[in-house]
Protein backbone atom coordinates (compact mmCIF):
# COMPACT_ATOMS: atom_id res chain seq x y z
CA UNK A 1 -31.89 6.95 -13.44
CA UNK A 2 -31.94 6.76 -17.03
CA UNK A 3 -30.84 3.45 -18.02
CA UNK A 4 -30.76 0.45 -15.72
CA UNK A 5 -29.76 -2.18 -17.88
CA UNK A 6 -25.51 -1.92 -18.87
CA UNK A 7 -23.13 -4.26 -19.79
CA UNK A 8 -20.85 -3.85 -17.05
CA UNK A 9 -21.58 -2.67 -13.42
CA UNK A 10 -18.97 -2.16 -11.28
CA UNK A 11 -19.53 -1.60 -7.56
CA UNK A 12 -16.94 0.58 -5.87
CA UNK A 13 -14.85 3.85 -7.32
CA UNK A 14 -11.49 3.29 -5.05
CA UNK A 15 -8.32 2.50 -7.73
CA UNK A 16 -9.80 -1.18 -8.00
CA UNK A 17 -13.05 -0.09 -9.35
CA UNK A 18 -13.08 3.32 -11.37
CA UNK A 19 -10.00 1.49 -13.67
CA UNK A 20 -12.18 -1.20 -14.27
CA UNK A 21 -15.12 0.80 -15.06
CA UNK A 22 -12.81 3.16 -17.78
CA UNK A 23 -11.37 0.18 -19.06
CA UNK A 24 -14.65 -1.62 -19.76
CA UNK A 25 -15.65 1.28 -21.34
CA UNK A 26 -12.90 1.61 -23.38
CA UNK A 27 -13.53 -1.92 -25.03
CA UNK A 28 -16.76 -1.02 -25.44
CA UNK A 29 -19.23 -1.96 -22.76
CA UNK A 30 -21.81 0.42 -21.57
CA UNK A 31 -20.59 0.77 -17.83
CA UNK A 32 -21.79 1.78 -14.22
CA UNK A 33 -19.93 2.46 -11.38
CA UNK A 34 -21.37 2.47 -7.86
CA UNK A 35 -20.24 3.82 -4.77
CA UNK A 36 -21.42 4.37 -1.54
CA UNK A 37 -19.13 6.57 -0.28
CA UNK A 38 -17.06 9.73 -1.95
CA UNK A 39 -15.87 9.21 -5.63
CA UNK A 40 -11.92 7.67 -5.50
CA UNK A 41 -13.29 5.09 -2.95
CA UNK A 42 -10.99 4.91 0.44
CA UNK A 43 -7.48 5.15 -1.33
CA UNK A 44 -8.08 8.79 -2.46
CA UNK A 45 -10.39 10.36 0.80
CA UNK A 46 -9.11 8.39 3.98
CA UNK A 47 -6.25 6.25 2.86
CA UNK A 48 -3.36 5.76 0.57
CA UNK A 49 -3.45 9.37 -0.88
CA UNK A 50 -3.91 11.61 1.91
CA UNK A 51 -1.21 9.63 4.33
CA UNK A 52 0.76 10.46 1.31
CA UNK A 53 -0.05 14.45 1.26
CA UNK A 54 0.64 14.47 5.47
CA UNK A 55 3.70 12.06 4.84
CA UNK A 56 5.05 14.55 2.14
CA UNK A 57 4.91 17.51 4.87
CA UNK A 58 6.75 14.89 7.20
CA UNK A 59 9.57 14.96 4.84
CA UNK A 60 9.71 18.60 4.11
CA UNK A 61 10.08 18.68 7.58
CA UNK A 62 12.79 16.36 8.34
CA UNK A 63 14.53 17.98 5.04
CA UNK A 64 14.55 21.25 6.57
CA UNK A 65 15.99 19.75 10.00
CA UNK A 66 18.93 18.41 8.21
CA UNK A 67 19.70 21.52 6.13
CA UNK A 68 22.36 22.48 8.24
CA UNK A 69 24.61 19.83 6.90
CA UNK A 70 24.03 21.36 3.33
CA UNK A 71 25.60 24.24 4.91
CA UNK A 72 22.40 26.05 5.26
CA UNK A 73 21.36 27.87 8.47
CA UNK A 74 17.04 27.56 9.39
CA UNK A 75 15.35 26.95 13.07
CA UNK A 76 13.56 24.36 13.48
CA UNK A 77 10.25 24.03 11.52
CA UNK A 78 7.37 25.14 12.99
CA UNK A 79 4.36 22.99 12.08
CA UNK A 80 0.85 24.80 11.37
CA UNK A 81 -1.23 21.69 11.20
CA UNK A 82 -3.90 23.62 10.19
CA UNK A 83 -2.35 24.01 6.67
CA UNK A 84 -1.28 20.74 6.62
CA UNK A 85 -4.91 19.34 6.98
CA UNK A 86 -5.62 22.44 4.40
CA UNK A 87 -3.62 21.15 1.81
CA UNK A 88 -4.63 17.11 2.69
CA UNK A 89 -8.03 18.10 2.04
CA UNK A 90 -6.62 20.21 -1.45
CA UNK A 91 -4.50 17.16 -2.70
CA UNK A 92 -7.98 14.82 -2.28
CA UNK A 93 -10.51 17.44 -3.82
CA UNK A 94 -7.70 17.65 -6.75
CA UNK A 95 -7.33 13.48 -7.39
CA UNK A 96 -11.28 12.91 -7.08
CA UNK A 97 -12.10 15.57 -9.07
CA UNK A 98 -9.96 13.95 -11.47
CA UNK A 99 -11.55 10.37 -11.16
CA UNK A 100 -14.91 12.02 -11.92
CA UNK A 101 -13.63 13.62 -14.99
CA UNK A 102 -12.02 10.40 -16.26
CA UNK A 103 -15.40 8.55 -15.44
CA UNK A 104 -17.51 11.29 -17.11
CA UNK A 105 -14.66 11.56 -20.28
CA UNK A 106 -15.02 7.77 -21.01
CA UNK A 107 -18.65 7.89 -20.71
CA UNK A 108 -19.15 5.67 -17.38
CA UNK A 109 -22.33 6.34 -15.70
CA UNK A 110 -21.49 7.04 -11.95
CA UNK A 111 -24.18 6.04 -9.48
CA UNK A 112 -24.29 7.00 -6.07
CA UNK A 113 -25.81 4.56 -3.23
CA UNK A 114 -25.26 1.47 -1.46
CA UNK A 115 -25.05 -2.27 -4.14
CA UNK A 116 -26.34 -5.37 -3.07
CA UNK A 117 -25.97 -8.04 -5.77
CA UNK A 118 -29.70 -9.75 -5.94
CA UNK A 119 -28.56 -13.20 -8.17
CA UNK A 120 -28.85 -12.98 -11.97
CA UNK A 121 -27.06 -10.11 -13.25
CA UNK A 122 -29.03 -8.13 -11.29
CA UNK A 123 -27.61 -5.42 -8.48
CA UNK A 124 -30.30 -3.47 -5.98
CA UNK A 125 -29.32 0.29 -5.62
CA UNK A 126 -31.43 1.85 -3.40
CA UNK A 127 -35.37 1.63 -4.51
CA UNK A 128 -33.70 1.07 -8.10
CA UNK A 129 -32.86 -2.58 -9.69
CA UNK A 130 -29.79 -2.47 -11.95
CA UNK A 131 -28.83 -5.16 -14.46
CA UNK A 132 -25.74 -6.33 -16.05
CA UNK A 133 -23.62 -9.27 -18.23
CA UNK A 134 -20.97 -8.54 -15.91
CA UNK A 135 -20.55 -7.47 -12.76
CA UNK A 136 -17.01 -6.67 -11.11
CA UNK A 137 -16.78 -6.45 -7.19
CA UNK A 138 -14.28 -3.57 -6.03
CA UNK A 139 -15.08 -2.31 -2.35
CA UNK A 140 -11.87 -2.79 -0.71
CA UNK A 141 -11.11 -3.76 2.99
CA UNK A 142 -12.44 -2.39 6.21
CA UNK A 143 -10.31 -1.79 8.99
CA UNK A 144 -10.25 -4.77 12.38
CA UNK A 145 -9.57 -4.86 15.54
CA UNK A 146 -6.94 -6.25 17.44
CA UNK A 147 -8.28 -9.14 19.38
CA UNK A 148 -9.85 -7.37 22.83
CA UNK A 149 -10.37 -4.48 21.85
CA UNK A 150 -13.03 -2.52 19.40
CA UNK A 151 -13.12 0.62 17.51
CA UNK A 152 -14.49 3.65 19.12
CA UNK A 153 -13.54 6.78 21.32
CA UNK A 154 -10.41 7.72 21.35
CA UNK A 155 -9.31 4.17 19.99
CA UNK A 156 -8.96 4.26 16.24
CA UNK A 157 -7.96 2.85 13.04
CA UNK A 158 -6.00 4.24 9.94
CA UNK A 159 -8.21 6.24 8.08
CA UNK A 160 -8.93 8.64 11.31
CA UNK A 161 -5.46 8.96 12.29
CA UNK A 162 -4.92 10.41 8.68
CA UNK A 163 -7.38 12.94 9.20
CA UNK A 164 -7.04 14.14 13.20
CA UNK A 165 -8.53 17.42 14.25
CA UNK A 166 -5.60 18.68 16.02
CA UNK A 167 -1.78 17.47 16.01
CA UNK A 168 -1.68 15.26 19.18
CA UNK A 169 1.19 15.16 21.73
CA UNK A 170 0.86 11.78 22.22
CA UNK A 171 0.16 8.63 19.71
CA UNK A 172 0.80 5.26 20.52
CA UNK A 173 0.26 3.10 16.85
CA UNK A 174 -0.40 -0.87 17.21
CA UNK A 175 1.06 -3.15 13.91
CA UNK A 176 4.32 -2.14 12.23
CA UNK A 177 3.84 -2.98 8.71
CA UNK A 178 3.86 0.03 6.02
CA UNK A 179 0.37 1.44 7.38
CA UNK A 180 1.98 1.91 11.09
CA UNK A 181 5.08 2.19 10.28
CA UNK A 182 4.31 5.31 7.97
CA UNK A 183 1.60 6.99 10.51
CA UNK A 184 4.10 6.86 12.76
CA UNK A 185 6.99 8.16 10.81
CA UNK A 186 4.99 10.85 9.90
CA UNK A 187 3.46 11.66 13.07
CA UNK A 188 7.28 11.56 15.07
CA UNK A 189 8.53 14.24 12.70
CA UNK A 190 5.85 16.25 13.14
CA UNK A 191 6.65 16.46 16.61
CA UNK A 192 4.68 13.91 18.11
CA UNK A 193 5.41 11.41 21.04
CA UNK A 194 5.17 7.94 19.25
CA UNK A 195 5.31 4.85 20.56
CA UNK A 196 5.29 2.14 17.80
CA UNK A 197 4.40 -1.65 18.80
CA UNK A 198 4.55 -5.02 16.84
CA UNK A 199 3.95 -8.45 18.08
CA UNK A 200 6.25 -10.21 15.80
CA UNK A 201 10.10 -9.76 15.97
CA UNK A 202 11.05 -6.99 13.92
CA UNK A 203 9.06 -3.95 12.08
CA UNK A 204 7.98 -4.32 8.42
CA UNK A 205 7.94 -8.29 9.24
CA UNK A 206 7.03 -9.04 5.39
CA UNK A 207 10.13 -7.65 4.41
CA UNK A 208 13.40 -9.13 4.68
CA UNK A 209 15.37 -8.85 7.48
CA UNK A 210 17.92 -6.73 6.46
CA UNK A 211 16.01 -4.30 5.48
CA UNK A 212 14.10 -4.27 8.67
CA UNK A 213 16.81 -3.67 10.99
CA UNK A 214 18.08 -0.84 9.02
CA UNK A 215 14.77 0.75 8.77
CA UNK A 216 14.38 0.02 12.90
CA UNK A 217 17.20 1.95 13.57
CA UNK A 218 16.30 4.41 11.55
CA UNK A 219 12.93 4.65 13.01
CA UNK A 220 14.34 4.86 16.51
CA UNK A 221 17.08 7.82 15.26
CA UNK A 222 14.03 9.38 14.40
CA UNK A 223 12.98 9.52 17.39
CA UNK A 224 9.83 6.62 17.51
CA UNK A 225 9.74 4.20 20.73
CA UNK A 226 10.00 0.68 19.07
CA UNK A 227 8.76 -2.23 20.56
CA UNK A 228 9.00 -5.43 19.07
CA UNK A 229 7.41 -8.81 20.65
CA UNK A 230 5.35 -6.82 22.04
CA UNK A 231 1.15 -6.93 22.70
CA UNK A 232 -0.97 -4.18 23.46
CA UNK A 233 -3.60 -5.10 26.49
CA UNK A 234 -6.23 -4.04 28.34
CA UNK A 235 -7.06 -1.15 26.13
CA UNK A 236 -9.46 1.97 28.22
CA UNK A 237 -10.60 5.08 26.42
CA UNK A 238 -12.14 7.69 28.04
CA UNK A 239 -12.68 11.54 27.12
CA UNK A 240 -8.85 12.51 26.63
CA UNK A 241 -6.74 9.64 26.69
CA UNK A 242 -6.18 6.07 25.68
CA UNK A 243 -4.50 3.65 28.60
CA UNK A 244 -3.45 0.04 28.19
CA UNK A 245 -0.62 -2.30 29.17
CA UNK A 246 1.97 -3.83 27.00
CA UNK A 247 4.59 -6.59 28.14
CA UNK A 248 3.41 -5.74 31.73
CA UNK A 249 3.90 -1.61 31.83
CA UNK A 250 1.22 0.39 31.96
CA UNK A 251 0.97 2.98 28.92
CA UNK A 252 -0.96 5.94 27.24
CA UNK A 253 -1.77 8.38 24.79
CA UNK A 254 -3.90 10.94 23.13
CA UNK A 255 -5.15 8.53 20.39
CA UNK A 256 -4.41 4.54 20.02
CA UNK A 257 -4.32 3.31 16.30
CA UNK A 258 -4.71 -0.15 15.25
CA UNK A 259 -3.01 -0.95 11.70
CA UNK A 260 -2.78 -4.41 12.28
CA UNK A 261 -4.86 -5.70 9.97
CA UNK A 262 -7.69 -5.58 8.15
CA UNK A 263 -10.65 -7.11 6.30
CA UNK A 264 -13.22 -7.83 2.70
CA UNK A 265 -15.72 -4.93 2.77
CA UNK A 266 -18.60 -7.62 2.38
CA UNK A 267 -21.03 -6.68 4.74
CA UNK A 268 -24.22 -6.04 2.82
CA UNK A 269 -23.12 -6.73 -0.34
CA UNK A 270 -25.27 -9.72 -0.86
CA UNK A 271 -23.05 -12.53 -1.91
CA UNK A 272 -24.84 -15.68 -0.20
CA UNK A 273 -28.01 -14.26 -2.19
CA UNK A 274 -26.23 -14.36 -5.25
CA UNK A 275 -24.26 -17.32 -3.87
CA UNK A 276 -20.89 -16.33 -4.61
CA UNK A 277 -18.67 -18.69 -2.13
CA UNK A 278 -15.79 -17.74 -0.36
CA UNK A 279 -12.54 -19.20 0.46
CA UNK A 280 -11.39 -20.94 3.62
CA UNK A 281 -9.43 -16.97 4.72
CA UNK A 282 -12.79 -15.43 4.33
CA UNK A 283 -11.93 -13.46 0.89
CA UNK A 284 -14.05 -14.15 -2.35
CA UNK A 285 -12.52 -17.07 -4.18
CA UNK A 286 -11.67 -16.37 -7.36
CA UNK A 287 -9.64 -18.14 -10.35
CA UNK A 288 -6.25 -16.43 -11.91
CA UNK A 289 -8.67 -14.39 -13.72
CA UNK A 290 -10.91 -12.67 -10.56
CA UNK A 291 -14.04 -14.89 -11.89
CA UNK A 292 -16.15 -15.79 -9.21
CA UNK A 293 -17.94 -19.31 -8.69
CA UNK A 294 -21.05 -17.46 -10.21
CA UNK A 295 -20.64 -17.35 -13.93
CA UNK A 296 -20.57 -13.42 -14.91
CA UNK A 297 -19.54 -12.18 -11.58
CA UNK A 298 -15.65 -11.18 -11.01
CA UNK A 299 -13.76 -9.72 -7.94
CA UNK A 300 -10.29 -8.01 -7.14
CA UNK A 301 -8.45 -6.21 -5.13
CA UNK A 302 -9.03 -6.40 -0.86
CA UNK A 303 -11.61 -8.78 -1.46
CA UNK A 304 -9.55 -11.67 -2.95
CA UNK A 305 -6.28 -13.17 -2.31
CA UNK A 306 -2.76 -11.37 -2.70
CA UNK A 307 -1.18 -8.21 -1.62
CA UNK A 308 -3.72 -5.67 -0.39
CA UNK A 309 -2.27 -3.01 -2.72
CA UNK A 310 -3.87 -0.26 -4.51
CA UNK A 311 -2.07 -1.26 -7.77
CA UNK A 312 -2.90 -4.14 -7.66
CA UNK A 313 -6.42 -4.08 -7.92
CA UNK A 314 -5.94 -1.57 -10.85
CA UNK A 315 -4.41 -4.56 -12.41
CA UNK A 316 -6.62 -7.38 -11.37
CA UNK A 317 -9.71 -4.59 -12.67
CA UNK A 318 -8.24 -4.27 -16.17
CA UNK A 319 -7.60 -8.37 -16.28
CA UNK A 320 -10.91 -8.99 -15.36
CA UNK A 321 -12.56 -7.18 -18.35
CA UNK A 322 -10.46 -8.21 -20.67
CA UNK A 323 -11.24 -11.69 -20.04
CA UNK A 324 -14.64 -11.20 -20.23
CA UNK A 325 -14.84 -9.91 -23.37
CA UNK A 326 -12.14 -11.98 -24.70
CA UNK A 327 -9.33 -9.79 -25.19
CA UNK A 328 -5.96 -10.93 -25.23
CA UNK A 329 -4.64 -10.83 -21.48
CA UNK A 330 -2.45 -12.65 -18.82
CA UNK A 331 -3.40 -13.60 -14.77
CA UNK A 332 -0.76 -11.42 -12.29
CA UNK A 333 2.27 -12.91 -10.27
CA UNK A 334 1.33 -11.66 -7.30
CA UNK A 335 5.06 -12.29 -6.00
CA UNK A 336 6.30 -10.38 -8.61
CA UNK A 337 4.17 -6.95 -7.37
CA UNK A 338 6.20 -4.35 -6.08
CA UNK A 339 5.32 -3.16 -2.18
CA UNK A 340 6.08 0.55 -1.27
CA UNK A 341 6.24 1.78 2.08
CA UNK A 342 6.58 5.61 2.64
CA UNK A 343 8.02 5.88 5.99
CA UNK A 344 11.21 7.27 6.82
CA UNK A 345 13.54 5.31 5.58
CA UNK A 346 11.34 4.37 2.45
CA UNK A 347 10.86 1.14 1.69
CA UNK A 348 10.31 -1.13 -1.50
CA UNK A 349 10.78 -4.47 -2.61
CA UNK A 350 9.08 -7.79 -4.76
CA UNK A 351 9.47 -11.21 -5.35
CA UNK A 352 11.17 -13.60 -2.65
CA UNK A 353 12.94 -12.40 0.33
CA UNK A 354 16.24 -13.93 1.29
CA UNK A 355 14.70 -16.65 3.70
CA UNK A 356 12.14 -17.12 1.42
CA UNK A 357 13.87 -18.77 -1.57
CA UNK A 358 16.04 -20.54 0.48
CA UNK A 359 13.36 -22.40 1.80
CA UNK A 360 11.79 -23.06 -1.61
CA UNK A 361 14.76 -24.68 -2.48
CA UNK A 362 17.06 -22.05 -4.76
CA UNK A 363 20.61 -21.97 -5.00
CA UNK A 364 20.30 -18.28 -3.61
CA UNK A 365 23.12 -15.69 -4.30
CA UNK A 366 22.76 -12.33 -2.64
CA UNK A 367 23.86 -9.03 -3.91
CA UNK A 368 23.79 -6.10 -1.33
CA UNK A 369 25.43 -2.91 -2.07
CA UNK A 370 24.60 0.40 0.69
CA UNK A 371 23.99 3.63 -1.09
CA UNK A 372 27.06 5.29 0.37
CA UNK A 373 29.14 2.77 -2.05
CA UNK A 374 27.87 5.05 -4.96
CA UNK A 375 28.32 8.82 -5.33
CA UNK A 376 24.35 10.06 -5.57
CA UNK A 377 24.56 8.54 -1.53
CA UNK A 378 27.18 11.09 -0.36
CA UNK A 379 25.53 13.73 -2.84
CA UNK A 380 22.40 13.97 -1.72
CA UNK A 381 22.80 12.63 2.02
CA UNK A 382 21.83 8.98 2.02
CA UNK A 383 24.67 6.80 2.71
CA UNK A 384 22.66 4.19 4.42
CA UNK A 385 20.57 3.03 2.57
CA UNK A 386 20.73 -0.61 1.07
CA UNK A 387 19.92 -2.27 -2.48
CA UNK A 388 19.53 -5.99 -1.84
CA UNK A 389 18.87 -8.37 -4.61
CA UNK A 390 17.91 -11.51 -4.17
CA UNK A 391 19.01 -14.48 -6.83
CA UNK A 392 19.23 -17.90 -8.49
CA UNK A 393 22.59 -19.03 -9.56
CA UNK A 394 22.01 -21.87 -12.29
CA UNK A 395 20.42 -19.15 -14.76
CA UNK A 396 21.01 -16.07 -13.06
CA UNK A 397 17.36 -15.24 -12.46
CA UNK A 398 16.01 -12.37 -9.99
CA UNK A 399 13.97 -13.83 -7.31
CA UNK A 400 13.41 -11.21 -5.46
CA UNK A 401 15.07 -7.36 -4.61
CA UNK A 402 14.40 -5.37 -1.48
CA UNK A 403 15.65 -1.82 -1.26
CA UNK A 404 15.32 1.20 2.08
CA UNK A 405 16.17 4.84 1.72
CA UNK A 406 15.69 7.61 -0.42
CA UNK A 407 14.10 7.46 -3.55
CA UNK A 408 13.74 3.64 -3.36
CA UNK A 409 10.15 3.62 -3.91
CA UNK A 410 10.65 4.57 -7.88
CA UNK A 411 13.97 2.59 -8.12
CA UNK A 412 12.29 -0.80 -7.31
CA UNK A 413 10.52 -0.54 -10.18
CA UNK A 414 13.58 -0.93 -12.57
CA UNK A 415 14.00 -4.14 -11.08
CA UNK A 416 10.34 -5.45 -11.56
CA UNK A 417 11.03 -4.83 -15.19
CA UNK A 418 14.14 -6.32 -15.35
CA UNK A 419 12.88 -9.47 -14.29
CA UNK A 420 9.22 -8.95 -16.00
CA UNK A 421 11.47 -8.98 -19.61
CA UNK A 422 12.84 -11.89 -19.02
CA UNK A 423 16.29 -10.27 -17.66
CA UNK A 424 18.41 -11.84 -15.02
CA UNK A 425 21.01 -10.00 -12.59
CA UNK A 426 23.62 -10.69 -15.20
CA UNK A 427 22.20 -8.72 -17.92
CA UNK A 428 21.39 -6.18 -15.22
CA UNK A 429 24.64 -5.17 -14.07
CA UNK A 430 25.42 -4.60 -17.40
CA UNK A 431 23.02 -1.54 -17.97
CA UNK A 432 24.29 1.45 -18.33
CA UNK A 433 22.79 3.95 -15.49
CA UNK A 434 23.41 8.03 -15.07
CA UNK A 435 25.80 8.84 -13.09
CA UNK A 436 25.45 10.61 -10.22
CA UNK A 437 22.17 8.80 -9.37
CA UNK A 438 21.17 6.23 -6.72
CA UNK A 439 19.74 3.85 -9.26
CA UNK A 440 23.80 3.34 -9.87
CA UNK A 441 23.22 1.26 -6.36
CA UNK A 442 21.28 -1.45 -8.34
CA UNK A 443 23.59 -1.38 -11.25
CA UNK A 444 26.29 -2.61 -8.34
CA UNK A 445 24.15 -4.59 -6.16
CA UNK A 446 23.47 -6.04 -9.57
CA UNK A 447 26.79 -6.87 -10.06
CA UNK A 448 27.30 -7.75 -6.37
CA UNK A 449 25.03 -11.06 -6.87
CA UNK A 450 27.12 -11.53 -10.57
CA UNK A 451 30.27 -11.56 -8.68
CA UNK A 452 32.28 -8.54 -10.02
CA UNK A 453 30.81 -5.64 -7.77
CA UNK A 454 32.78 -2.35 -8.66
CA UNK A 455 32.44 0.07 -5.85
CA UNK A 456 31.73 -1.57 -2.54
């Protein structure tokens, strides 16, 4: 290695870490970035992008089953899942590649090997000894267990199911937040058996309600056993199957995937040596700004507290160096994040649901207005889906706004700005928006919570 000494190390490449490293470059700070896996981190080889590229296929898929009421005329779809872990693999090689160029373009040195802070600036790599005036922590979360059980045959977590051999017949998928909610909306429209289990009430529990009974019907439409209140037992893998019991039946499948959970990637990484302390839920504690309680040492992302969110981390990354080197920044509202989910019905919402700011005390108006009330719903096929925002009255502030179906994931986003601008529903439903389009769904839901909805 040429240099060992650098302004700014970063340890991990995953959306957390390589945006840091570019952006602590850009302001000037001679930068490494170390990995100890493949460049991109999780997110782009076992995670958020390739459940994407498999996802995608899903919806091609279901597109193609519902032609027929476009008044076109195809057979079912036959899946080659060859291709479709072909082109997985494609989409990953394309976005890494690209991470590596944008390290390499803004002159970040990219070091391969496992990081292991050593106390005083200093980070062990290896046989080599790194040093640095900062040093940002970015290795993301590892997956966990459900209690009883462990990782290991044909028993396995999030990042495997993304990247099976061989389309199963069978799948049975444990948590029913967005990670298990979208392997197994992908995985049922690909033909598979799935059998989708939550211990809480209701799928997508974070969300708000509404939106998770729509999206459980839809779920079940598409054809995925749903069971709610429900614990998975007893768990036996052997050579080609998975059994267990849940709420007293006896169940199994080709492959058993936890996504009900998961955990810091800490392991290793040194932090009672360098004595950075942690906080009470076993994350790094950090202040607003992702400082650590060693002076010079920051951490985001999975390792610290608030949504475990690709974006995120980006975010926290970008804060983090510009803090350190004194340039003019602000500390997230992690309420005020938007959360995408890309099953089938997509999901996306921020801020407070329903139940939520009634229990912190607002004077809560509700807007709701279901796609079908607008013309882009009957248009493009998508009359069920729902726009839901979520309000104060005395100053007619957005607290919160939760949408499901099509498209939803980008239209959240108009929303989060709304509100990041200082812009309450009021002002809101008096944007102008295209017409045909769905986003004319949040224009009324808009005007829903203001009182005066138009269509609906």
């Amino acid at each position: 290695m040429a240099d060992s000494s650098f302004d700014c190390i970063v340890i991990g490449s995953g959306p957390g870490g390589y945006v840091t490293a570019i952006r602590a470059a850009q302001l000037g700070l001679t930068t490494a970035c170390i990995e100890k896996g493949d460049v991109g981190g999780r997110c782009l080889n076992v995670a958020c992008i390739p459940a994407k590229a498999v996802l995608r296929v899903a919806d091609i898929a279901q597109e193609v089953r519902e032609a027929g009421e476009f008044g076109i005329k195809v057979s079912e779809p036959e899946i080659d899942y060859s291709a479709v872990s072909d082109r997985r693999l494609k989409v990953i090689k394309t976005l890494t590649g690209g991470v590596s160029g944008l390290l390499k373009k803004n002159g970040v040195e990219y070091v391969e090997g496992f990081a292991s802070l050593l106390g005083d600036g200093k980070v062990k790599v290896g046989d080599d000894t790194l040093s640095a005036k900062l040093i940002i922590l970015a290795t993301g979360s590892v997956k966990k267990p459900i209690p009883g059980t462990e990782f290991g045959g044909r028993v396995i977590g999030t990042e495997e199911a993304w990247a099976l051999d061989e389309l199963p017949k069978t799948l049975a998928v444990v948590g029913a937040g967005a990670s298990g909610t979208e392997i197994a909306s992908a995985y049922a429209r690909l033909g598979v058996t799935v059998q989708l289990f939550e211990g809480l009430d209701r799928v997508l529990p974070s969300e708000d309600a509404d939106i998770s009974k729509i999206a459980a019907r839809q779920f079940k439409k598409t054809g995925i056993d749903v069971h709610t209140s429900t614990f998975v037992e007893n768990v036996q893998t052997s050579d080609e199957k998975v059994t267990f019991t849940y709420g007293g039946t006896e169940g199994e499948a080709d492959w058993l995937v936890i996504a009900a959970g998961r955990g810091p990637d800490v392991e290793g990484l040194g932090l009672d040596t360098a004595g950075v302390k942690l906080a009470d839920n076993g994350l790094i504690d950090v202040d607003e700004y992702g400082r650590t309680s060693v002076e010079g040492v920051y951490a985001i992302g999975d390792l610290v507290r608030g949504p475990a969110l690709a974006h995120k981390a980006s975010e926290e990354g970008v804060i983090a160096v510009e803090h350190f080197t004194g340039t003019p920044t602000h500390p997230l509202v992690h309420v005020d994040i938007p959360r995408a989910t890309f099953c089938l019905p997509n999901v996306a919402s921020f801020g407070l649901t329903e139940e939520q700011a009634k229990e912190a005390g607002h004077d809560v108006v509700v807007g709701k207005v279901q796609y079908g009330a607008v013309g882009a719903g009957a248009v493009y096929g998508d009359r069920t889906g729902l726009v839901k925002i979520v309000g104060d009255k005395k100053y007619g502030e957005i607290l919160g706004a939760h949408i499901v179906g099509a498209k939803c994931t980008e239209m959240i986003q108009e929303i989060v700005n709304a509100k990041a601008l200082e812009g309450g529903y009021p002002e809101l439903a008096r944007q102008i928006h295209g017409h045909p389009t769905m986003s004319e769904a949040v224009l009324e839901a808009a005007r829903a919570a203001d009182g005066w909805l138009i269509h609906g």
